[in-house]
Protein backbone atom coordinates (compact mmCIF):
# COMPACT_ATOMS: atom_id res chain seq x y z
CA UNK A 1 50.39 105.28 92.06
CA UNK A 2 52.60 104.40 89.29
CA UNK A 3 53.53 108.01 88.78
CA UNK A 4 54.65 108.67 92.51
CA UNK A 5 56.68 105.19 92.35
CA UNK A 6 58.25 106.77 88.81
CA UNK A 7 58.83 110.24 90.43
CA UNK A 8 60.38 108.70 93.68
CA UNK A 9 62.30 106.67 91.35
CA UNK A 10 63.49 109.95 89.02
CA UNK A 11 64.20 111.46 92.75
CA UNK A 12 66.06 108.19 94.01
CA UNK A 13 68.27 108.10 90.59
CA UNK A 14 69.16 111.69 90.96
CA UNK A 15 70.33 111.66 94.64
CA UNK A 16 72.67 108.18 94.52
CA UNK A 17 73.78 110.43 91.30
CA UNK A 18 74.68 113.43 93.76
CA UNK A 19 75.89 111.03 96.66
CA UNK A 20 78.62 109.77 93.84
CA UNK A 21 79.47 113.40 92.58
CA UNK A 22 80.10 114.59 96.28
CA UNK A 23 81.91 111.58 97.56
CA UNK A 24 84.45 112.22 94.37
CA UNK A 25 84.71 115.76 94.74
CA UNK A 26 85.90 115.72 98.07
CA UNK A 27 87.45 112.55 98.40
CA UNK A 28 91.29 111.99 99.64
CA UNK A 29 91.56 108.71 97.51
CA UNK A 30 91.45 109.48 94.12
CA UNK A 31 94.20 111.73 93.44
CA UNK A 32 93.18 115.60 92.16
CA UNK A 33 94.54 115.26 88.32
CA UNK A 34 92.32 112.42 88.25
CA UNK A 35 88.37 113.69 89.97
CA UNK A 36 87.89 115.95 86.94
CA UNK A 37 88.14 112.97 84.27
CA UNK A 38 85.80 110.84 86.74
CA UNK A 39 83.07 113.81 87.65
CA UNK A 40 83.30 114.10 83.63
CA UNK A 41 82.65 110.68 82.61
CA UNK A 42 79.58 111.01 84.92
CA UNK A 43 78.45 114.17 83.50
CA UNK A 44 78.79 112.65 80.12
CA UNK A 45 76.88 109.46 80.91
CA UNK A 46 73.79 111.12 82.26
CA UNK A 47 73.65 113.06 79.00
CA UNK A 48 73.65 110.37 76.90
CA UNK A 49 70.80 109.00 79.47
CA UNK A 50 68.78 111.73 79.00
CA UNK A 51 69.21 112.55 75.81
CA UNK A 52 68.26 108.83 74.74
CA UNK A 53 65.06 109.85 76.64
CA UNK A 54 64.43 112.84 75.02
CA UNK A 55 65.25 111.60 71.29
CA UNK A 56 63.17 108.53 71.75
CA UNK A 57 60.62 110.39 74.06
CA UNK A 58 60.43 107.27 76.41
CA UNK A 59 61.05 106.92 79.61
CA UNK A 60 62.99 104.26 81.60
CA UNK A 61 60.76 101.67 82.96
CA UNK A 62 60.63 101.57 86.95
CA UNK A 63 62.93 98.08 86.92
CA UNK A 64 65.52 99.01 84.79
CA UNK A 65 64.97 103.04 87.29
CA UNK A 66 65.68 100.87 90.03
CA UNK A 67 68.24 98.20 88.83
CA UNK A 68 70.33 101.72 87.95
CA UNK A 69 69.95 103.23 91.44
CA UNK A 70 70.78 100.15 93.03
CA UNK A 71 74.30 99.89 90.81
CA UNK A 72 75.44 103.20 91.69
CA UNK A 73 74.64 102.55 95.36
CA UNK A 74 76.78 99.68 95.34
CA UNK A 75 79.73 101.68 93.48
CA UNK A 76 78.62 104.55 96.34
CA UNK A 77 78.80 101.95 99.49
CA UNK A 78 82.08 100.42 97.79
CA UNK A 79 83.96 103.90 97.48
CA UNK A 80 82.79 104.88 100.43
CA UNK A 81 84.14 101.79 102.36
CA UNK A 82 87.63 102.33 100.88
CA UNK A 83 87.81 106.25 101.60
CA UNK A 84 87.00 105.41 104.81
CA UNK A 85 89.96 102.90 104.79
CA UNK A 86 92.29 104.93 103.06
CA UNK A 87 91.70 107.82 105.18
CA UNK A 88 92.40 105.66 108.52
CA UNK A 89 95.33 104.69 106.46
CA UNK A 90 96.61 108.58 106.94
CA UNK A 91 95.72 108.77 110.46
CA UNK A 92 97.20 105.63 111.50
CA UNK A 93 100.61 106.04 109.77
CA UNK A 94 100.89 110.00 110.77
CA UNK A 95 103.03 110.37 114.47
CA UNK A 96 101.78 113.03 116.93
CA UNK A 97 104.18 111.74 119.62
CA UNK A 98 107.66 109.68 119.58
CA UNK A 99 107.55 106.83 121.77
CA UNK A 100 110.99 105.40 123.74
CA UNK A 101 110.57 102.43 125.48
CA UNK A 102 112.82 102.37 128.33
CA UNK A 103 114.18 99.11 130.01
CA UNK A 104 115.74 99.10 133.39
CA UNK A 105 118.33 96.07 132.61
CA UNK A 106 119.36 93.51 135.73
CA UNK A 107 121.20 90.60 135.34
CA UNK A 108 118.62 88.63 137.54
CA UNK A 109 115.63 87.15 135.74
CA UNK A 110 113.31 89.46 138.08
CA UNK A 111 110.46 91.89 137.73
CA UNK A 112 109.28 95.14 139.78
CA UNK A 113 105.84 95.87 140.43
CA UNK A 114 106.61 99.08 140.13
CA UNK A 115 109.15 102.10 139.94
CA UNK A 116 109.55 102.19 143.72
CA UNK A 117 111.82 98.95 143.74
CA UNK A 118 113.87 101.10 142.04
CA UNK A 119 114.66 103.25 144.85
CA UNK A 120 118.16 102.48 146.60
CA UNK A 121 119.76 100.46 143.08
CA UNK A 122 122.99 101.79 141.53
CA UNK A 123 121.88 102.76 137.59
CA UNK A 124 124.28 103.30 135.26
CA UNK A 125 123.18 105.79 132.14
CA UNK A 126 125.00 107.74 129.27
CA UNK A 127 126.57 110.23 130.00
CA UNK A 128 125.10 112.32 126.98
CA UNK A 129 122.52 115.01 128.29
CA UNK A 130 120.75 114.27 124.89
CA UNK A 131 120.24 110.53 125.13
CA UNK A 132 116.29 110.51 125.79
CA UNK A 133 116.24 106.76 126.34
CA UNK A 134 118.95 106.01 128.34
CA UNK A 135 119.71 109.66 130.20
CA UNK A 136 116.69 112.09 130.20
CA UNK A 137 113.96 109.42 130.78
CA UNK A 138 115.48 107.64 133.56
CA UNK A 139 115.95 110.98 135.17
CA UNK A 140 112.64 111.86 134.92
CA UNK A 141 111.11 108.22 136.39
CA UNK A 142 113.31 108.46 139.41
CA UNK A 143 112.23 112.19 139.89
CA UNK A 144 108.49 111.64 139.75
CA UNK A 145 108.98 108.80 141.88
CA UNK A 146 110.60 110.48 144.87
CA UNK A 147 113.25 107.61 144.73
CA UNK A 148 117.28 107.94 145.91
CA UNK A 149 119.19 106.28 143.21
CA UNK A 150 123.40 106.46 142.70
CA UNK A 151 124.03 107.10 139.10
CA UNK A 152 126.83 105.68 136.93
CA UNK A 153 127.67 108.09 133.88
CA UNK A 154 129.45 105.80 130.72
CA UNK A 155 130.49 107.50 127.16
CA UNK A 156 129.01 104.26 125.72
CA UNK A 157 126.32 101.46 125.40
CA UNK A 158 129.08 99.34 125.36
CA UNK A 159 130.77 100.96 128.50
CA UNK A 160 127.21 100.38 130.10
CA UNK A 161 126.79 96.55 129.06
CA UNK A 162 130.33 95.48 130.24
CA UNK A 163 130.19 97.30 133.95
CA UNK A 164 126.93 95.42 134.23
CA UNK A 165 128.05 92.32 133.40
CA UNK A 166 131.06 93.10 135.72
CA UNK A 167 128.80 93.55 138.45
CA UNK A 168 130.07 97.73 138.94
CA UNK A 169 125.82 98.57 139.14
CA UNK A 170 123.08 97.21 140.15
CA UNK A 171 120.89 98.23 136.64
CA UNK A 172 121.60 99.72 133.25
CA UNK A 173 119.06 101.24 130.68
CA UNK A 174 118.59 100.42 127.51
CA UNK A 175 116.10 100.66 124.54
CA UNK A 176 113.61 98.20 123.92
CA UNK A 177 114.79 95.33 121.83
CA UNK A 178 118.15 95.70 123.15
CA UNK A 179 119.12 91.85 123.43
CA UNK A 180 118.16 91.75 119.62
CA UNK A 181 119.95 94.85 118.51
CA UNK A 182 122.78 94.18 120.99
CA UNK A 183 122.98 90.31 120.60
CA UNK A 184 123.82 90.95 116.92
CA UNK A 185 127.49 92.39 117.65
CA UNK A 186 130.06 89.82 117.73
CA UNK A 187 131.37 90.20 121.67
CA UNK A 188 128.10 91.03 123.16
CA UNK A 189 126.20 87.76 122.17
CA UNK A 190 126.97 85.89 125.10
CA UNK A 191 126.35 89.05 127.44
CA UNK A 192 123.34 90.05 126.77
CA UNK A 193 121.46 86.28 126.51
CA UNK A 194 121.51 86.80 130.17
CA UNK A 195 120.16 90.21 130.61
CA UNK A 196 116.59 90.68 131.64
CA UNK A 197 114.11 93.67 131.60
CA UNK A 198 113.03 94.45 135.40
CA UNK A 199 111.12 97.42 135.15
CA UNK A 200 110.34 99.46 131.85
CA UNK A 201 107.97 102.09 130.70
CA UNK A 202 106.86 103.65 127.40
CA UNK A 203 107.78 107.99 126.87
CA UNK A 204 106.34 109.83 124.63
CA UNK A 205 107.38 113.29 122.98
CA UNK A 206 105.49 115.38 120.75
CA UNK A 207 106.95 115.21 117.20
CA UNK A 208 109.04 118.30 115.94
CA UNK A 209 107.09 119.71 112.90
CA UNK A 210 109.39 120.32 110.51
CA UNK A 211 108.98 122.82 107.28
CA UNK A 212 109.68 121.00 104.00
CA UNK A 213 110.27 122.30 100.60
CA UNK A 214 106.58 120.83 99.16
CA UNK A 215 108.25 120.99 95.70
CA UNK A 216 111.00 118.73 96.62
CA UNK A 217 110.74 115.69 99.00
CA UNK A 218 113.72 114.18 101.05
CA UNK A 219 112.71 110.98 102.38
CA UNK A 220 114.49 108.08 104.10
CA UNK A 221 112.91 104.34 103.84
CA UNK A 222 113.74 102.43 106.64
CA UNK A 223 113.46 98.54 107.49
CA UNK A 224 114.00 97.65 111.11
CA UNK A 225 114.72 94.27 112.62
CA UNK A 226 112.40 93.80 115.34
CA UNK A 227 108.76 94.99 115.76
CA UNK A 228 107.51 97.83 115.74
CA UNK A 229 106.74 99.02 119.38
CA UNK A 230 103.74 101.50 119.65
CA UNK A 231 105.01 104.63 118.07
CA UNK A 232 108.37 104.07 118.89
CA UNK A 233 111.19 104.39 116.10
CA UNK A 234 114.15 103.49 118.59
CA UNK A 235 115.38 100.06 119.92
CA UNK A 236 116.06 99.05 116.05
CA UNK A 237 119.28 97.83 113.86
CA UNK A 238 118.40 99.69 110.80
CA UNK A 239 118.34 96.89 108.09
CA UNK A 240 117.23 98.76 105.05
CA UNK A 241 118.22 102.63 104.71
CA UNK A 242 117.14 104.14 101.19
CA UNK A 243 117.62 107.66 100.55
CA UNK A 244 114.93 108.69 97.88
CA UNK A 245 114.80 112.48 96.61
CA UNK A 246 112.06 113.79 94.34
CA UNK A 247 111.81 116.68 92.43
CA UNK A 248 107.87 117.33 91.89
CA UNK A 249 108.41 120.24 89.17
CA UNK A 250 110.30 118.64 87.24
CA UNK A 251 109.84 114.76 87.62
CA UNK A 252 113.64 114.51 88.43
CA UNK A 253 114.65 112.02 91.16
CA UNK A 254 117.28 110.18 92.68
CA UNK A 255 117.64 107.04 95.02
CA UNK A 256 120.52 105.57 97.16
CA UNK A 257 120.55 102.69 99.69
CA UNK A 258 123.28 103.28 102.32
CA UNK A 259 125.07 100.10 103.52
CA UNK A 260 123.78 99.27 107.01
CA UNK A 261 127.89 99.22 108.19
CA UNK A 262 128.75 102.33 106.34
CA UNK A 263 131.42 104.21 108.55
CA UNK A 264 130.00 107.40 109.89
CA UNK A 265 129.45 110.41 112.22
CA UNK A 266 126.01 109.26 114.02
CA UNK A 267 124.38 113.23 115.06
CA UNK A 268 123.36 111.70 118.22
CA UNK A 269 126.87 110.91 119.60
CA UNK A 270 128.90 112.54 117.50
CA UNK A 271 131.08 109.37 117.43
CA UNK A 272 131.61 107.10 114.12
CA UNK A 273 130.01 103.97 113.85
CA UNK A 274 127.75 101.65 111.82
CA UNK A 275 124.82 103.98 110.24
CA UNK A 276 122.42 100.82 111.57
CA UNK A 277 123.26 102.07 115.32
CA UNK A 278 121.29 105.11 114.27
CA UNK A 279 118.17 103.17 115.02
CA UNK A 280 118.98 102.35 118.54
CA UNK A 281 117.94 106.27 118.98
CA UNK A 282 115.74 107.12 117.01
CA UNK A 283 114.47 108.19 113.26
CA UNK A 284 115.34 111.37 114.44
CA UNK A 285 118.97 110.36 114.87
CA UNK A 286 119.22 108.70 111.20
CA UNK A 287 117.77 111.70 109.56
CA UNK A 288 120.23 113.89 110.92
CA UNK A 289 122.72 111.78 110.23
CA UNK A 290 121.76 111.97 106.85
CA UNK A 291 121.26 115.41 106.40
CA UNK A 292 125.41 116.16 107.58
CA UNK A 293 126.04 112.74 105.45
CA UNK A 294 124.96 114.06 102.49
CA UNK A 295 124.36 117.36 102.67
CA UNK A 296 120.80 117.85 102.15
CA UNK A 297 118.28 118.49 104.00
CA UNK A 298 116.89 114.92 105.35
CA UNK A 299 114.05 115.68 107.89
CA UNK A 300 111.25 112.91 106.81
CA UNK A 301 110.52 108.98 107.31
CA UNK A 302 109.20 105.97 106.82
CA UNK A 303 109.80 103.00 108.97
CA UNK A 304 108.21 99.61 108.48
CA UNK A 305 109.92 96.23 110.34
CA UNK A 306 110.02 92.97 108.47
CA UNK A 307 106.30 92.21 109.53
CA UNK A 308 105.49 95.03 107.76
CA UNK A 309 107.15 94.39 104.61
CA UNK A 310 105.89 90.94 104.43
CA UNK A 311 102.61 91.95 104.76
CA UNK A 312 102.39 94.79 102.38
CA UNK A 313 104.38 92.89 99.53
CA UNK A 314 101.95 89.74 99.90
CA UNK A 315 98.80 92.25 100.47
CA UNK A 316 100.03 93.11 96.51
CA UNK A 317 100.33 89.54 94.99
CA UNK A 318 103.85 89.50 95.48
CA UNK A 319 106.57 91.63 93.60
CA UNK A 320 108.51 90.66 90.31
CA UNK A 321 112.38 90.97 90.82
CA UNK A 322 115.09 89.83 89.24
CA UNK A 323 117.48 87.58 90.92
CA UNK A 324 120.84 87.25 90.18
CA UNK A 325 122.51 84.76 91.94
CA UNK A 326 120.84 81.98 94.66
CA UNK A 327 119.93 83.60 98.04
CA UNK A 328 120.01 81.32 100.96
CA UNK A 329 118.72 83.86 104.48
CA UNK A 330 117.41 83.35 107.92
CA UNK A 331 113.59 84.28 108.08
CA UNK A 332 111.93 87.13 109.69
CA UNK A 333 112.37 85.13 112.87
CA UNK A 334 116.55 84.91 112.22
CA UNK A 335 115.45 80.65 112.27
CA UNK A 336 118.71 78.66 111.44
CA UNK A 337 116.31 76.16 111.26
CA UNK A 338 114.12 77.40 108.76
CA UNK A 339 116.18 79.21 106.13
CA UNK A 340 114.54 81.01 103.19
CA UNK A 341 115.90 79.70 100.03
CA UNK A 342 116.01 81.72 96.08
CA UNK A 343 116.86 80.51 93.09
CA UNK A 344 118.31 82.92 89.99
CA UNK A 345 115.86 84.54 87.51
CA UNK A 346 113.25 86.54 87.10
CA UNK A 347 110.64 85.76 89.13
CA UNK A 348 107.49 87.06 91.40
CA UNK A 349 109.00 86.95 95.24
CA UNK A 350 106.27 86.85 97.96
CA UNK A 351 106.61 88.97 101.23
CA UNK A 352 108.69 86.35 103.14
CA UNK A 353 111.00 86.19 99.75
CA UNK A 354 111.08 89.68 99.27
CA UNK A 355 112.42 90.29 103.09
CA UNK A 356 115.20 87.43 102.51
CA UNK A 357 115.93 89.34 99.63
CA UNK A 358 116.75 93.00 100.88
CA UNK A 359 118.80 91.14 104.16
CA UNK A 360 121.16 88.76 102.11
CA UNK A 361 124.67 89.95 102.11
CA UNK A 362 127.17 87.32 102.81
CA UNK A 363 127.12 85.08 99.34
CA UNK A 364 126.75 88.33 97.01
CA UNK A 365 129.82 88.60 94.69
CA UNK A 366 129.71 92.56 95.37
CA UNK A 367 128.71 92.30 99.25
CA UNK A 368 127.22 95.58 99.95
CA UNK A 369 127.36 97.05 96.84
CA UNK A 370 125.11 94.28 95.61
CA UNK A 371 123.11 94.39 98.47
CA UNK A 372 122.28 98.28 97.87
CA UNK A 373 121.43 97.41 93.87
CA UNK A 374 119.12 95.00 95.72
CA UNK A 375 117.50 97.39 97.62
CA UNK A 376 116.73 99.64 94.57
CA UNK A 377 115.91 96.94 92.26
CA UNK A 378 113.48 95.99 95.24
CA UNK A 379 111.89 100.42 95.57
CA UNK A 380 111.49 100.15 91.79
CA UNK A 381 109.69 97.13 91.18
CA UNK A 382 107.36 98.56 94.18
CA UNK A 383 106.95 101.41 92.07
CA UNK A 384 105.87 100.03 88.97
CA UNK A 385 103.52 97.25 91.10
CA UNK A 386 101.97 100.05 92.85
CA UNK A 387 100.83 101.83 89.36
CA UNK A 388 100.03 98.77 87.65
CA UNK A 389 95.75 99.30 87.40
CA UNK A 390 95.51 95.53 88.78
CA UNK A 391 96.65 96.78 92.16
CA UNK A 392 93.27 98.32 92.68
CA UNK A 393 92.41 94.90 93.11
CA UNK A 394 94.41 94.86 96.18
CA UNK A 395 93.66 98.36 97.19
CA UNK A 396 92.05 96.65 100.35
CA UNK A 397 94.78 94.65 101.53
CA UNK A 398 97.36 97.13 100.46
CA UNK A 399 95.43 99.98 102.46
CA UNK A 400 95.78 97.39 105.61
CA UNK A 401 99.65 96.01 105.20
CA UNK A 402 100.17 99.89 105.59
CA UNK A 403 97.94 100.88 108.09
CA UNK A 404 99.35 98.42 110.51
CA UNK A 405 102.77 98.31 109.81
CA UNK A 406 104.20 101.58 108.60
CA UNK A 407 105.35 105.10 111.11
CA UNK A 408 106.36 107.96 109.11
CA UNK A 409 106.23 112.02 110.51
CA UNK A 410 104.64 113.17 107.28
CA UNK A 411 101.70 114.78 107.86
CA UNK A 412 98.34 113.99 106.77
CA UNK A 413 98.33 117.19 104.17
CA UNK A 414 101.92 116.59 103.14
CA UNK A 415 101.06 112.85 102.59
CA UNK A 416 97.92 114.27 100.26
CA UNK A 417 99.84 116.80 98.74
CA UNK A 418 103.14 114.26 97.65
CA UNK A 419 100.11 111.36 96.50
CA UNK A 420 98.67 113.79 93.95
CA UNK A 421 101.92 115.40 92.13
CA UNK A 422 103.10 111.96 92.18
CA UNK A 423 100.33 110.47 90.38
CA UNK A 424 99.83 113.87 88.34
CA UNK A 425 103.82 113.15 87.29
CA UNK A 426 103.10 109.26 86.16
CA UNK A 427 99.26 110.65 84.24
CA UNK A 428 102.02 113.13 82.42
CA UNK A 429 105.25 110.76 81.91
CA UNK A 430 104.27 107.48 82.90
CA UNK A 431 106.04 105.46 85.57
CA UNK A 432 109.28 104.73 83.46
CA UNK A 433 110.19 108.27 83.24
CA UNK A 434 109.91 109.07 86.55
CA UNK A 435 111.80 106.33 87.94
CA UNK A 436 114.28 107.50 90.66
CA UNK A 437 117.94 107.29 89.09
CA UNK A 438 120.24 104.93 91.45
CA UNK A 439 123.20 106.32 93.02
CA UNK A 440 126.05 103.92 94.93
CA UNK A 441 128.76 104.14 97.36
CA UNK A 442 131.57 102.78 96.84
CA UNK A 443 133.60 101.31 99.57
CA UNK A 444 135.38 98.91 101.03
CA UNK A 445 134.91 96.49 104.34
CA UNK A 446 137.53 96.87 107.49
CA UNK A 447 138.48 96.12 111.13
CA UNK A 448 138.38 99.41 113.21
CA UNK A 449 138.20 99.82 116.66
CA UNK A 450 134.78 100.98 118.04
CA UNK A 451 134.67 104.21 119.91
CA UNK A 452 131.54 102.60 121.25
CA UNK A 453 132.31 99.20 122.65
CA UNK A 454 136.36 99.04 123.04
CA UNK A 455 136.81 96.16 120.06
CA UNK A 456 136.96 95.79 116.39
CA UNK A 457 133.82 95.69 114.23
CA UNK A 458 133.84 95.68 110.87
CA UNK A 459 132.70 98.78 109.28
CA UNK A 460 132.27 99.74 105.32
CA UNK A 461 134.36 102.52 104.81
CA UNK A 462 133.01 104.97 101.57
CA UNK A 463 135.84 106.45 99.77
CA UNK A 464 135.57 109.99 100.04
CA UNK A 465 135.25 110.38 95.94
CA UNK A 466 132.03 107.94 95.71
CA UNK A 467 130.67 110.57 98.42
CA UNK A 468 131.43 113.69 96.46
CA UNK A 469 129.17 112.62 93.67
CA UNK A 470 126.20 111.20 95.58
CA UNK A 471 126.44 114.15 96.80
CA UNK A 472 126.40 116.48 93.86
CA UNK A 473 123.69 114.02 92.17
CA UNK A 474 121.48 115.21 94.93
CA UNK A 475 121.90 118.08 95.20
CA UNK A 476 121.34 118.95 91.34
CA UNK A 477 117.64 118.28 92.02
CA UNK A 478 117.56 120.36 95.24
């Protein structure tokens, strides 16, 4: 009896052995430079098991058998239960479809059952073919619907807003989390407080695969101001726009956080205005913005809103950052009545800190300029968190904060295949070599009339030599 119990035992040790081996090989989690040190140190352990055996021709005892199988089952159950996280993790981030929500705006606090009360209303729409939200989508409701509508064509969201509130239609549409990304502009405040969503819907289009160059990767890091809304990238103020551009071959990179009022060419109008209008569009929108911006190929994201980033800075224990000068911000929830509060130095900011961080402006003696540093001091000390071994701690947490918070149209393979040559690049350099290289632009604020909404805004207008050498900094590592 003993000997079955010892050769069930051998049999027992050997397979939780082989369950371990397998799960490594083909596991998404640990990175690839890093499953041929791990299967090794396995290999080498159960040598120096079995040749212990063999040199002191005993045998394990059946506890000390099944104490052994019982560890490694545990470290099996354990790894398994974060691949299985980490690989939701992938699915949940990757985008198969965009999704627009579409509001049909009244100025009466009412709501439709359905699309058919639309029938008969006056709708005014952009008059750009290309506008999903507030031009192609529409379109299609009222078609599917059978309904008789009279559309208004405007050039502009702002053309839209004012002939509502002048009474000229009966409806306008608009993105979801218009009265948030609307309310913000000085003129509209008052308008759109007394707006109200009567009917709205959620469209979805597949996302455009795009073919990257999988030795360099063009990415754009986005924070938006409201919450995320199902898959949906539009109805946003872009907060927090940070260009980062890494060179896999040669460890080369290159960072640059664009002033939310920087003074451009939006692709989607093909009007100037604030780069932060991009995200009442779309991703889509910013990324091409980008790409004619700076002249490089921009065609990936990664959007998270300030949930998100609270949440995924407090899933890591906070983040160290040096402060420079006392920070005094709204909160996530823009509460006057609850204002976030820094003091100067070096010190470990948690998620809500962090956020109040990356929004202040006003106080900073450089204004934007300082802001952008901010935002790079802020992807850095990410970096470096993210690679310190302690954050396996919070792999868990981390793995969640993401999961739930973050859209991006990488796909699952090119997520994989950037995870690996970036950890291969810190195993080779460490993380202080590869740290991206920050790039500014240099500007200055000014009253100009918007194209958009018939008033001043202020804008930050780049001077066309700071441009010229972002530009030529990025492109060197093309």
């Amino acid at each position: 009896m003993k000997n079955i119990n010892r050769n069930l035992l051998n049999y027992l040790n050997i397979g939780v052995i082989m369950l371990l081996f397998l799960g490594i090989l083909f596991s998404k989690l640990i990175p690839s430079a890093v499953k041929p040190w791990i299967l090794g140190l396995i290999v080498i352990i159960e040598v120096i098991r079995f040749g212990l055996k063999f040199i002191t021709k005993r045998s394990f005892n059946n506890e000390t058998k099944m104490v052994f199988s019982l560890i490694i089952l545990f470290v099996f159950f354990a790894f398994l239960f974060l691949e299985v996280r980490f690989r939701g993790l992938l699915n949940s981030m990757n985008q198969e479809f965009d999704s627009y929500d579409v509001h049909f705006v009244a100025t009466e606090n009412v709501t439709y059952a359905n699309a058919k009360e639309l029938d008969g209303k006056t709708i005014g729409i952009l008059s750009d073919p290309e506008s999903l939200v507030s031009h192609q989508f529409p379109k299609e409701i009222i078609e599917e619907n059978e309904l008789n509508v009279e559309w208004q064509m405007y050039e502009t969201y702002g053309d839209m807003i004012f002939a509502l509130n002048d009474a000229k239609v009966d409806l306008i549409v608009l993105p979801g989390g218009y009265k948030e990304s609307f309310g913000s502009i000085e003129g509209l405040t008052s308008i759109v407080t007394n707006f109200y969503t009567v009917y709205s819907e959620i469209r979805q289009r597949e996302v455009e695969v795009n073919e990257t160059n999988k030795d360099v990767l063009n990415i754009v890091l986005i924070g938006g101001d409201n919450p995320i809304r199902g898959q949906s990238t539009a109805g946003f103020n872009y907060d927090v726009i940070v260009v980062l551009s890494m060179n896999l071959g040669t460890g080369e990179s290159r960072m640059l956080s664009v002033p939310r009022d920087a003074y451009v060419k939006l692709s989607c109008t093909n009007k100037m205005d604030k780069i932060t209008h991009t995200g009442w569009f779309g991703a889509k929108c910013l990324t091409e913005t980008l790409s004619d911006f700076l002249d490089i190929d921009i065609n990936k994201y990664a959007l998270v809103d300030f949930k998100g980033l609270i949440e995924i800075v407090d899933s890591l224990g906070g983040i160290w950052i040096d402060v420079e000068s006392k920070i005094v911000e709204q909160d996530e929830f823009r509460n006057f009545d609850n204002m976030i509060t820094i003091e100067p130095g070096y010190q470990k900011l948690n998620g809500q800190k962090a956020l109040a961080f990356l929004r202040h402006r006003k106080t900073l003696a450089g204004g934007a300029i300082t802001r952008s540093v901010n935002h790079e001091k802020f992807i850095v000390a990410l970096m470096k968190q993210l690679a310190q071994p302690s954050s396996l701690l919070n792999l868990n947490g981390f793995i969640s904060g993401v999961g739930n918070t973050v859209l991006t149209n990488l796909s699952n393979d090119e997520m994989m295949h950037y995870y690996n040559a970036g950890v291969k690049l810190i195993g080779k350099n460490g993380i202080d070599k590869i740290l991206p290289e920050s790039l500014y632009l240099d500007g200055y604020g000014d009253s100009i009339y918007s194209e958009n909404f018939g008033f001043n805004l202020y804008y930050y207008v780049i001077k066309d030599e700071s441009i010229q050498a972002v530009k030529t900094s990025f492109q060197s590592i093309q």
